[in-house]
C-alpha atoms as a PDB file:
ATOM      1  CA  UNK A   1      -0.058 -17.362   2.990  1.00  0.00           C
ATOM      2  CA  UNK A   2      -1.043 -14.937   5.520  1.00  0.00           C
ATOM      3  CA  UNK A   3      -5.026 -14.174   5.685  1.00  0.00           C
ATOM      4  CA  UNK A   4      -6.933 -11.399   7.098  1.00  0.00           C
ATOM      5  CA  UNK A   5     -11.241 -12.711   8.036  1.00  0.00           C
ATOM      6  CA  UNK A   6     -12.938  -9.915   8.782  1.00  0.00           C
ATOM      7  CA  UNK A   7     -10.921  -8.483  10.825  1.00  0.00           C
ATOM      8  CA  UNK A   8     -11.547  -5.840  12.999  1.00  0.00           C
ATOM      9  CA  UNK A   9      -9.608  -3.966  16.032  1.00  0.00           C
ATOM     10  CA  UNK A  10     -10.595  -1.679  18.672  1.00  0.00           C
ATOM     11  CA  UNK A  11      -8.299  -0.243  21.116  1.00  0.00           C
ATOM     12  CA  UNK A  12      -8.514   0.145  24.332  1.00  0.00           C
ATOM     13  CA  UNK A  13      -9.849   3.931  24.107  1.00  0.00           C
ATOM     14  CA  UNK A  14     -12.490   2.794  21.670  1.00  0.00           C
ATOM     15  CA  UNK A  15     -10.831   3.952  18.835  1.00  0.00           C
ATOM     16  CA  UNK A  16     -11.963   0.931  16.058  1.00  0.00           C
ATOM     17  CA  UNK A  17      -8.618   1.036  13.653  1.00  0.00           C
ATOM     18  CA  UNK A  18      -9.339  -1.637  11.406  1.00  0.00           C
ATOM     19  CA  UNK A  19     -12.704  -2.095  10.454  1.00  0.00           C
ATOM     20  CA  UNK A  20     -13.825  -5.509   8.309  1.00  0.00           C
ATOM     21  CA  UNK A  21     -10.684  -5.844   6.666  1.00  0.00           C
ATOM     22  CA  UNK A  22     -10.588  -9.004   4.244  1.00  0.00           C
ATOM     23  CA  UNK A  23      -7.108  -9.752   2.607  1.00  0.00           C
ATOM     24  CA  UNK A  24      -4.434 -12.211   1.378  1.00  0.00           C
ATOM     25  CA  UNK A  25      -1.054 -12.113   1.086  1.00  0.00           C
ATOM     26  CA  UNK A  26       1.083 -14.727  -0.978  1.00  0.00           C
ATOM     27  CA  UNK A  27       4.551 -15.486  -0.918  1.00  0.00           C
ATOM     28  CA  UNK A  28       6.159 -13.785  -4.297  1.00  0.00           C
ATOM     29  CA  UNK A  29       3.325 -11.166  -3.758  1.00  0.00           C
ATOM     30  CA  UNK A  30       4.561  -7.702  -3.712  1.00  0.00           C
ATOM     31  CA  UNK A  31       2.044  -5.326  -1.627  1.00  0.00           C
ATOM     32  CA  UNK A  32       1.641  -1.877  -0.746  1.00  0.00           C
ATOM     33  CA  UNK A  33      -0.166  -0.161   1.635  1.00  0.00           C
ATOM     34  CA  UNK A  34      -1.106   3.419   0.961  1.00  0.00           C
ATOM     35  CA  UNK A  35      -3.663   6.095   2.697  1.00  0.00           C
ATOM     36  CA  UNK A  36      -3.592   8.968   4.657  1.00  0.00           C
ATOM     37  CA  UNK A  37      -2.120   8.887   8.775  1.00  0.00           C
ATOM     38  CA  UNK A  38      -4.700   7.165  10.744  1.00  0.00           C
ATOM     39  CA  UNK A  39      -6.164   4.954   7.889  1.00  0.00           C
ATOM     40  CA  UNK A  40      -5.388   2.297   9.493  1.00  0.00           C
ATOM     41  CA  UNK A  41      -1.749   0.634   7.861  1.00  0.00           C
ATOM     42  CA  UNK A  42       0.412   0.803  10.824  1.00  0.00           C
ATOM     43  CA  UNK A  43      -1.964  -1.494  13.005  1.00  0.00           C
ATOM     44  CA  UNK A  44      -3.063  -4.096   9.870  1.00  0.00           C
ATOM     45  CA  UNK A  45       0.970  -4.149   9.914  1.00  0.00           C
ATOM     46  CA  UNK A  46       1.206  -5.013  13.617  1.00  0.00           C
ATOM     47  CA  UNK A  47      -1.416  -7.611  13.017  1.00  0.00           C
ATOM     48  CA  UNK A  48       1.044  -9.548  10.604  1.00  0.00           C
ATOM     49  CA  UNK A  49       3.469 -10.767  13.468  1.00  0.00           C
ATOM     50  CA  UNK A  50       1.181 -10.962  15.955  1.00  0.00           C
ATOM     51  CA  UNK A  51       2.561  -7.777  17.975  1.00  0.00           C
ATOM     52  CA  UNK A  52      -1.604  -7.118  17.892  1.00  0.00           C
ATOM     53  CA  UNK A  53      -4.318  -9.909  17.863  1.00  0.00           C
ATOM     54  CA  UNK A  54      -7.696  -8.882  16.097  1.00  0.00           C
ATOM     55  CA  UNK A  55     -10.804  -7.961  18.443  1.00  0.00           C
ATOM     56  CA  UNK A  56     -12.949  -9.484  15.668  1.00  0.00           C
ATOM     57  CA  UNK A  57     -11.927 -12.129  13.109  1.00  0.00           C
ATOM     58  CA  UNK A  58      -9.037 -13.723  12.289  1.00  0.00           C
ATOM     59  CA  UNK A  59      -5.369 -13.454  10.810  1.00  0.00           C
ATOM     60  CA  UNK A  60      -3.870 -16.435   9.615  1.00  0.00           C
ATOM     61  CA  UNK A  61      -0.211 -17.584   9.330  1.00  0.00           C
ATOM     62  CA  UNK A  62       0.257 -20.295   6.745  1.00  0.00           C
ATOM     63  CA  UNK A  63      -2.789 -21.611   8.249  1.00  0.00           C
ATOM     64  CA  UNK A  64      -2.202 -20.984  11.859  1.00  0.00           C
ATOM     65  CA  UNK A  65      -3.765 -18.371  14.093  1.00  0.00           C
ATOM     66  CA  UNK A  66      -2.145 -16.110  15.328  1.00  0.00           C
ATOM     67  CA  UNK A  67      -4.097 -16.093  18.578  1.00  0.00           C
ATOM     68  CA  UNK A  68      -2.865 -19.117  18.857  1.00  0.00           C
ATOM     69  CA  UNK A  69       1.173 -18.373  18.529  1.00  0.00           C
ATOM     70  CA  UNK A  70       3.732 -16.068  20.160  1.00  0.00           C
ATOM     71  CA  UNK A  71       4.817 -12.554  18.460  1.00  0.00           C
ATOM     72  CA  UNK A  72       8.370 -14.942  18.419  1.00  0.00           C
ATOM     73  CA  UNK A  73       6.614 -17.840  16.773  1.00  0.00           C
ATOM     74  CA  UNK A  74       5.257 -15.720  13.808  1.00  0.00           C
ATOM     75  CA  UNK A  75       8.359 -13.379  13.383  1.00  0.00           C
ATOM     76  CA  UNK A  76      10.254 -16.314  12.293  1.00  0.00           C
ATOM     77  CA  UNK A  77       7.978 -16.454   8.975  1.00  0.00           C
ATOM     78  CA  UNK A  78       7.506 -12.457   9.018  1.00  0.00           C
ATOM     79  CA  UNK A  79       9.945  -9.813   9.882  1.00  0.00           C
ATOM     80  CA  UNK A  80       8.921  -6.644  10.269  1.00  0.00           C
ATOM     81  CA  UNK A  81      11.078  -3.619   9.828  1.00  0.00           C
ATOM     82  CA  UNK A  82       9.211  -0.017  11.677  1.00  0.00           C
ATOM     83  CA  UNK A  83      10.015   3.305  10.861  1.00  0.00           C
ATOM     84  CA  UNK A  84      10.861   4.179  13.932  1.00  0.00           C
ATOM     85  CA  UNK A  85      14.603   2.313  14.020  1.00  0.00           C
ATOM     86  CA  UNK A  86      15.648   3.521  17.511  1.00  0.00           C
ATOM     87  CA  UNK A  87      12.769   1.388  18.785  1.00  0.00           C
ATOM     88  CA  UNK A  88      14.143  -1.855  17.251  1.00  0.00           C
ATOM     89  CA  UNK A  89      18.016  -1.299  18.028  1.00  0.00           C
ATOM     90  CA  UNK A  90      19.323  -2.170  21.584  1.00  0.00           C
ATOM     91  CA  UNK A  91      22.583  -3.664  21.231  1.00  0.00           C
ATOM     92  CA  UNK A  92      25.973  -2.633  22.386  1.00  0.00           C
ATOM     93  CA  UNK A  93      27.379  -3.615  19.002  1.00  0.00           C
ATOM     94  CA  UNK A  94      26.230  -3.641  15.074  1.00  0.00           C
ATOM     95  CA  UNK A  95      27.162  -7.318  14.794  1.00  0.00           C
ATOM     96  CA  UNK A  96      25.647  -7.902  17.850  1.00  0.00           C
ATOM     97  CA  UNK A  97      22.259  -6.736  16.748  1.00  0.00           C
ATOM     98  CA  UNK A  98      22.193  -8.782  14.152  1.00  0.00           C
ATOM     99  CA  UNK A  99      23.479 -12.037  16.109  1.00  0.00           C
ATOM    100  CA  UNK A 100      20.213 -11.214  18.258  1.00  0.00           C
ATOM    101  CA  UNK A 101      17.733 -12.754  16.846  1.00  0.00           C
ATOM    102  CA  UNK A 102      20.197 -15.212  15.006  1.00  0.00           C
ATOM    103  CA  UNK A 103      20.516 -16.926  18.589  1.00  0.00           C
ATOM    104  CA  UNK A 104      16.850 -16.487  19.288  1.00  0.00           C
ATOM    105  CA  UNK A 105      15.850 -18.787  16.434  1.00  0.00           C
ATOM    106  CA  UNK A 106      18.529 -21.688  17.309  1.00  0.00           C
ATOM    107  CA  UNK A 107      21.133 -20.743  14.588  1.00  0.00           C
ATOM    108  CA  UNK A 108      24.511 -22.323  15.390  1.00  0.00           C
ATOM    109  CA  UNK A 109      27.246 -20.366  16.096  1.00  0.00           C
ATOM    110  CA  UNK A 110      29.353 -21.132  12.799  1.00  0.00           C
ATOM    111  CA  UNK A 111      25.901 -20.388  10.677  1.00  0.00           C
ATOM    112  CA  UNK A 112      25.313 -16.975  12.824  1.00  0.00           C
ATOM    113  CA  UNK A 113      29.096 -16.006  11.424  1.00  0.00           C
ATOM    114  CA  UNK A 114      28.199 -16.321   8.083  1.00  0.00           C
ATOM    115  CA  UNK A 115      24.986 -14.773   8.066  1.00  0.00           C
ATOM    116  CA  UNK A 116      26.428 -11.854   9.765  1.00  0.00           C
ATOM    117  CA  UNK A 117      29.277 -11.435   7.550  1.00  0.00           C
ATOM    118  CA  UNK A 118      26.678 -11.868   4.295  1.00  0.00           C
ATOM    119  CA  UNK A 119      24.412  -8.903   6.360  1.00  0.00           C
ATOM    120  CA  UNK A 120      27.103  -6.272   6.976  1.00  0.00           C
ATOM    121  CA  UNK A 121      28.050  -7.029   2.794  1.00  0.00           C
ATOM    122  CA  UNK A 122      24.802  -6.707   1.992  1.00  0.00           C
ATOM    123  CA  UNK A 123      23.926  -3.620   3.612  1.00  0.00           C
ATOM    124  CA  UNK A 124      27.496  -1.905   3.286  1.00  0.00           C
ATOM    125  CA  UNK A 125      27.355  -1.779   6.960  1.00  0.00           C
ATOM    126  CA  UNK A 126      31.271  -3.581   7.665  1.00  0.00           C
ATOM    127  CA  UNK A 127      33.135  -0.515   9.002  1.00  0.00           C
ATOM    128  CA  UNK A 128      30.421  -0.217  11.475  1.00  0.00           C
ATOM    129  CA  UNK A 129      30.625  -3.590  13.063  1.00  0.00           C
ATOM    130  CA  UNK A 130      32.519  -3.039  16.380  1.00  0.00           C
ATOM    131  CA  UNK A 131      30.090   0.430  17.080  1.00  0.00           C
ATOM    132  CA  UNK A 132      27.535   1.068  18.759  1.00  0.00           C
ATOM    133  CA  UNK A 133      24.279   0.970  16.661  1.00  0.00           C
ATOM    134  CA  UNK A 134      23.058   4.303  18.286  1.00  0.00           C
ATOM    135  CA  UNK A 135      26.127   6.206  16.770  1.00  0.00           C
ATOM    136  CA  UNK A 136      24.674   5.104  13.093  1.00  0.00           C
ATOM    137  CA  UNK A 137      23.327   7.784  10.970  1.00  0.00           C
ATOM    138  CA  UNK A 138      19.147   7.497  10.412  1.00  0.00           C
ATOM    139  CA  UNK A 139      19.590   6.022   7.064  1.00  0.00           C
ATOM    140  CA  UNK A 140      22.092   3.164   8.156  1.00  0.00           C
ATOM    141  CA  UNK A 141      20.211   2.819  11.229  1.00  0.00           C
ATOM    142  CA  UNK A 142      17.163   1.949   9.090  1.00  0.00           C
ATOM    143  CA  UNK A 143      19.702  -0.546   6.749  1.00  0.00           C
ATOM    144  CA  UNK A 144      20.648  -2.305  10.194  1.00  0.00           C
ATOM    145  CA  UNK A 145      17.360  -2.845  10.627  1.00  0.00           C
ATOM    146  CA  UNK A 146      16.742  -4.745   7.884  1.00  0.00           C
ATOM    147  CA  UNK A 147      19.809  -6.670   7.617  1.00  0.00           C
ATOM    148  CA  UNK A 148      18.660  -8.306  11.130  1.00  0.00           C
ATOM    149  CA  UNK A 149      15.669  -8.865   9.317  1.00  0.00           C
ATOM    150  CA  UNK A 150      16.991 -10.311   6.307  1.00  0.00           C
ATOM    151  CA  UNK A 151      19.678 -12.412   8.209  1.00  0.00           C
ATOM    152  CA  UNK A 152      17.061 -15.172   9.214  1.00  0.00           C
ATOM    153  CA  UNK A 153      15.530 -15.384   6.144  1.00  0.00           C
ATOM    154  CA  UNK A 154      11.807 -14.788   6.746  1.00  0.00           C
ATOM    155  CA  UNK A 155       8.961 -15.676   4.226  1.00  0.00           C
ATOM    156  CA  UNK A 156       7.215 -12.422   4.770  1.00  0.00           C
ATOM    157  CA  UNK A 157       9.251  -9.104   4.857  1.00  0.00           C
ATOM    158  CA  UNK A 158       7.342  -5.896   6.468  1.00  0.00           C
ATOM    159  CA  UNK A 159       8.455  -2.723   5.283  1.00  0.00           C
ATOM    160  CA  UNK A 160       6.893   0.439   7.213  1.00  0.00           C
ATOM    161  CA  UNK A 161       8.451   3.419   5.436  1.00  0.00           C
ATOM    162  CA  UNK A 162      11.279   2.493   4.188  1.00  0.00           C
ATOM    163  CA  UNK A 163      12.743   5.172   2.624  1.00  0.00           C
ATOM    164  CA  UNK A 164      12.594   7.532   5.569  1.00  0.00           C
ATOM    165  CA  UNK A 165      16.178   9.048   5.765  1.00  0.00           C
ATOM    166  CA  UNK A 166      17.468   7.569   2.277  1.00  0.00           C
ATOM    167  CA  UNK A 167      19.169   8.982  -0.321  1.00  0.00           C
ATOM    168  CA  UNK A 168      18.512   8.949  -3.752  1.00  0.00           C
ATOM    169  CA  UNK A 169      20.984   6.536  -4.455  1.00  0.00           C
ATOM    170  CA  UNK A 170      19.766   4.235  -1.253  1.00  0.00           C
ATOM    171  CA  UNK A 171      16.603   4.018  -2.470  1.00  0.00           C
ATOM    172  CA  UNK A 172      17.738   2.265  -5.687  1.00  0.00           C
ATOM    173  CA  UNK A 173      19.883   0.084  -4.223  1.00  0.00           C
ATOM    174  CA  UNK A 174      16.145  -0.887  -2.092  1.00  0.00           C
ATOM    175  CA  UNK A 175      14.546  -1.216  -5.237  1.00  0.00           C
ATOM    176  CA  UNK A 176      16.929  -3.277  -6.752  1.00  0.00           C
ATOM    177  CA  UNK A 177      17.013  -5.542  -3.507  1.00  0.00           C
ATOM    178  CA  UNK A 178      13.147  -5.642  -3.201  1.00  0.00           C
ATOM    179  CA  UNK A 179      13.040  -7.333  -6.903  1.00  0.00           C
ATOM    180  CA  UNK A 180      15.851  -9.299  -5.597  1.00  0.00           C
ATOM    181  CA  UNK A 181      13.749 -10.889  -2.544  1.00  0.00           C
ATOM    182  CA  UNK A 182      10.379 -10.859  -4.272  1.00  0.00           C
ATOM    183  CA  UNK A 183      12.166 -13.517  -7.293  1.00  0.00           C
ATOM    184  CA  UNK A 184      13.313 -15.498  -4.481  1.00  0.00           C
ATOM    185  CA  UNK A 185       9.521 -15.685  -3.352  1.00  0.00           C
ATOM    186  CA  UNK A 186       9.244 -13.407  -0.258  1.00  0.00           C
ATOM    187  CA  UNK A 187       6.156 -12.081   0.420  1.00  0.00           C
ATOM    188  CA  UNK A 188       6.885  -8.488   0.471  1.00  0.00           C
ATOM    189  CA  UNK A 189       4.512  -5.696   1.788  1.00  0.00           C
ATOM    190  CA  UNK A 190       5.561  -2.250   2.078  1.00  0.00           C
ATOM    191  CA  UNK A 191       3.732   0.895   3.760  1.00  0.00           C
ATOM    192  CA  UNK A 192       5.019   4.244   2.380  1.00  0.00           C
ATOM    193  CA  UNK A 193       3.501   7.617   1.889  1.00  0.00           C
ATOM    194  CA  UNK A 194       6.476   7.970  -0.956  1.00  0.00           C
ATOM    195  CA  UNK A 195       4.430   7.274  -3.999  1.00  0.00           C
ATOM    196  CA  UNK A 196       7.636   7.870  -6.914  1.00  0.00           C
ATOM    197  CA  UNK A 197       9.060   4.809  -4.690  1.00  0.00           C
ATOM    198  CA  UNK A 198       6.373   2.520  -5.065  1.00  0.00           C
ATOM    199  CA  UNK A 199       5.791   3.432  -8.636  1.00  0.00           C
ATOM    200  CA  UNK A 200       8.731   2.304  -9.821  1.00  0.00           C
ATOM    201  CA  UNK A 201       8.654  -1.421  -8.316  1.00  0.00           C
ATOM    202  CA  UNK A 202       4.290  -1.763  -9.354  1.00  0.00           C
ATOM    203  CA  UNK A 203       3.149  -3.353  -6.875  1.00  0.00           C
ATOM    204  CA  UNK A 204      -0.391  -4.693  -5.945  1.00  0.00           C
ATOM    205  CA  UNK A 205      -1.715  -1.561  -4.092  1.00  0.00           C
ATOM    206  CA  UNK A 206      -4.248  -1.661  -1.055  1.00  0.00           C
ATOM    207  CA  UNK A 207      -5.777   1.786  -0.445  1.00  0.00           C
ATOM    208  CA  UNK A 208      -6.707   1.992   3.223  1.00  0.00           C
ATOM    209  CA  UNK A 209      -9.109   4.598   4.439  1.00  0.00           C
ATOM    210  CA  UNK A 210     -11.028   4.869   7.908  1.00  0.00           C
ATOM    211  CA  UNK A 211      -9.580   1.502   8.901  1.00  0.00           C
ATOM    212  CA  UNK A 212     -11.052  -0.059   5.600  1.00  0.00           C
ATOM    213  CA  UNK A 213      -9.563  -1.636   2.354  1.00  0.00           C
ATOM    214  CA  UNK A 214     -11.203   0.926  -0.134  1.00  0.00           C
ATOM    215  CA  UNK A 215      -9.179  -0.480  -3.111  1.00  0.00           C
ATOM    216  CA  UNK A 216      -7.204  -3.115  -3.853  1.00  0.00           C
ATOM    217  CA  UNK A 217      -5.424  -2.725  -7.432  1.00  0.00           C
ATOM    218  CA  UNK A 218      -2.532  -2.313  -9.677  1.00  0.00           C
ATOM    219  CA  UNK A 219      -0.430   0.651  -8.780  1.00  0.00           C
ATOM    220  CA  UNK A 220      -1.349   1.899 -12.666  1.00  0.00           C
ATOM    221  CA  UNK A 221      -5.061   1.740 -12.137  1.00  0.00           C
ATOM    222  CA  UNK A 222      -5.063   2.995  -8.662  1.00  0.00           C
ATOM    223  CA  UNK A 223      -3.528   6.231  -9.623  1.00  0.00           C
ATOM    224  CA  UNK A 224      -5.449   6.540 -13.256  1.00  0.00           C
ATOM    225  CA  UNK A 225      -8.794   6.477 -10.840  1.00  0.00           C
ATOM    226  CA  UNK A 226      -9.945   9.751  -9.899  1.00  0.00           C
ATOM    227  CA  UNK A 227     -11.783   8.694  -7.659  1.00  0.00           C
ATOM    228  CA  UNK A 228      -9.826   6.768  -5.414  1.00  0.00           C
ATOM    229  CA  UNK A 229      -7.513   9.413  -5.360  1.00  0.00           C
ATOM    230  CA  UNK A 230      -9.743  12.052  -4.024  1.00  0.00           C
ATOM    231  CA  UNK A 231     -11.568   9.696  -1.268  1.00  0.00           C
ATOM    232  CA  UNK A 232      -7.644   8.732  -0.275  1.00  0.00           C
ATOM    233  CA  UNK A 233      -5.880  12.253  -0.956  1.00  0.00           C
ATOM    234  CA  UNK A 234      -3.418  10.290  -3.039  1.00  0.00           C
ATOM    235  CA  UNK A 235      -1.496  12.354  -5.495  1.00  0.00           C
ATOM    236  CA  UNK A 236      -0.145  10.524  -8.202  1.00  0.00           C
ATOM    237  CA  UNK A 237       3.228  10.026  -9.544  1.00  0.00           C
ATOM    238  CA  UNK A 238       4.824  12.699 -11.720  1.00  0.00           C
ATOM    239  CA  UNK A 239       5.024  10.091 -14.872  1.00  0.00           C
ATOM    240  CA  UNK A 240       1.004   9.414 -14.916  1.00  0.00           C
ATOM    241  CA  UNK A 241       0.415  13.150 -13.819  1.00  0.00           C
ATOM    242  CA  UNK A 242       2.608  14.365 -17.287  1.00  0.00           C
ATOM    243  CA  UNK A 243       1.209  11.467 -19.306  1.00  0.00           C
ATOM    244  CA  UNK A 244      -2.056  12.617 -18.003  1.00  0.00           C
ATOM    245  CA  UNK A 245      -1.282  16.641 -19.626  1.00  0.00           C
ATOM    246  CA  UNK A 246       0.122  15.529 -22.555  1.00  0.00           C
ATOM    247  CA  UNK A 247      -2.882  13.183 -23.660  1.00  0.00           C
ATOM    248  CA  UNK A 248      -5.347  16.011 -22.993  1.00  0.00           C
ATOM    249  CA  UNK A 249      -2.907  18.625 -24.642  1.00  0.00           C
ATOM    250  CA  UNK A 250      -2.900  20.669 -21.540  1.00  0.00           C
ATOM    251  CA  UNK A 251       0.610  21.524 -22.651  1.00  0.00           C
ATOM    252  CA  UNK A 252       0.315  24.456 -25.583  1.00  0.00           C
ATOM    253  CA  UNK A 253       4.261  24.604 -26.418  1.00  0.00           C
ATOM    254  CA  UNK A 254       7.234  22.950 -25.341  1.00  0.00           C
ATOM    255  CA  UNK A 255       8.008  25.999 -22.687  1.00  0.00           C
ATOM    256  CA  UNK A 256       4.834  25.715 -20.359  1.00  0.00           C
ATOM    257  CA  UNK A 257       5.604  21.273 -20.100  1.00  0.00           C
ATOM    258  CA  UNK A 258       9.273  22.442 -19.089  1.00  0.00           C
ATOM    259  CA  UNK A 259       7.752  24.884 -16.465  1.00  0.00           C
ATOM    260  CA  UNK A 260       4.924  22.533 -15.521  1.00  0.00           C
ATOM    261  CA  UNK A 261       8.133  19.911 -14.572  1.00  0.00           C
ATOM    262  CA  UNK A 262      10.281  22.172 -12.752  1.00  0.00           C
ATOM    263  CA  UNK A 263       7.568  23.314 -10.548  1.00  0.00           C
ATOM    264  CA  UNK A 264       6.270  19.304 -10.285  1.00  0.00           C
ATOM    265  CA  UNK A 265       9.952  18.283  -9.111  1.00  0.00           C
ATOM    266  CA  UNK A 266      10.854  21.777  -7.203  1.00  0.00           C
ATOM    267  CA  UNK A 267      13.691  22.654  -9.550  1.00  0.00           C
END
């Protein structure tokens, strides 16, 4: 379990970006973050592997401080993936990136192999081997990312804004592998301003505002509450939006719902 005691953080310009925040996080749990730029999700993220320690309070992993233990120590129970992939790539080679932190934890050589081979498969990342990670296109850039990640098996698995720079067809195949991981137990939290994404996998939802947890829900009553919506500037899905026109009979014939959806989807 990770757990968050009132925890607060201050940077060094006085900015305060978490304020009191109060939360648990469960292997099998599937979490999202959600709020506007500056509410506060990137650096409650960087407080799950220790790359930031709290100014006030706590964060604990599986019991442990994290005060107490290295950014290395807790990234071997929680691997975080950023959204920024050229800042976690630095390898001459694809397979070499995700050897990297293979070694780092003690794998042996033969079990590095086969982890490596099982990434590349995973993430249909093979051809790309031999090159150089910076030749990658954003989107497999961002799958490299997470096959490193995946390839020691973490507890936890971070995902800040995943679908930047996927495809439709990408972000399925991340769907399908999130359900994948979270019935094998990972803990999975996600931070993504791409609300369709996150409705379709429902996860737990933790609406962040001014460095504060001002919700903590089901995806389906966070975005049936008005209210949380406008204190958060969350729109909702297209699904509960329609649902939402056709229960109040916005809708007066079949035309204006067709025109309501092309505009909705930018047809």
């Amino acid at each position: 379990m990770i757990e968050f005691h009132n925890v607060s953080f201050i940077y060094p310009n006085g900015f305060k970006a978490l304020d009191e925040i109060n939360l648990k996080i469960r292997e099998g749990d599937l979490l999202a973050l959600v709020g506007e730029n500056g509410s506060g999700k990137t650096t409650l993220i960087k407080h799950l592997n220790g790359l930031l320690k709290p100014t006030q309070g706590k964060v604990f992993i599986f019991g442990r401080d994290t005060k107490e233990l290295t950014v290395a120590e807790v990234s071997r129970y929680v691997g975080i993936v950023f959204q920024n992939s050229d800042s976690q790539l630095f390898s001459e080679t694809v397979e070499d990136e995700i050897a990297f932190g293979l070694r780092n934890f003690g794998f042996s050589e033969e079990d590095i192999n086969l982890r490596i081979n099982f990434a590349l498969r995973l993430f249909e990342l093979e051809i790309y081997r031999k090159k150089s990670p910076f030749l990658l296109s954003g989107g497999e850039k961002k799958r490299l990312c997470m096959a490193c990640i995946l390839a020691w098996d973490p507890r936890f698995i971070v995902l800040d804004e995943p679908t930047v720079g996927q495809d439709f067809l990408e972000k399925e195949k991340l769907i399908q592998m999130i359900d994948l991981l979270r019935r094998k137990g990972k803990g999975i939290v996600i931070a993504s301003h791409d609300i369709e994404f996150l409705w379709k996998l429902q996860p737990k939802m933790v609406v962040m505002k001014n460095g504060r947890i001002i919700a903590y829900s089901s995806a389906e009553e966070i975005f049936s509450n008005s209210s949380i919506l406008d204190q958060s500037n969350l729109i909702p899905p297209q699904l509960v939006e329609l649902s939402k026109h056709l229960s109040t009979k916005a809708f007066q014939t079949i035309e204006q719902a067709k025109e309501w959806i092309k505009k909705r989807v930018n047809v």
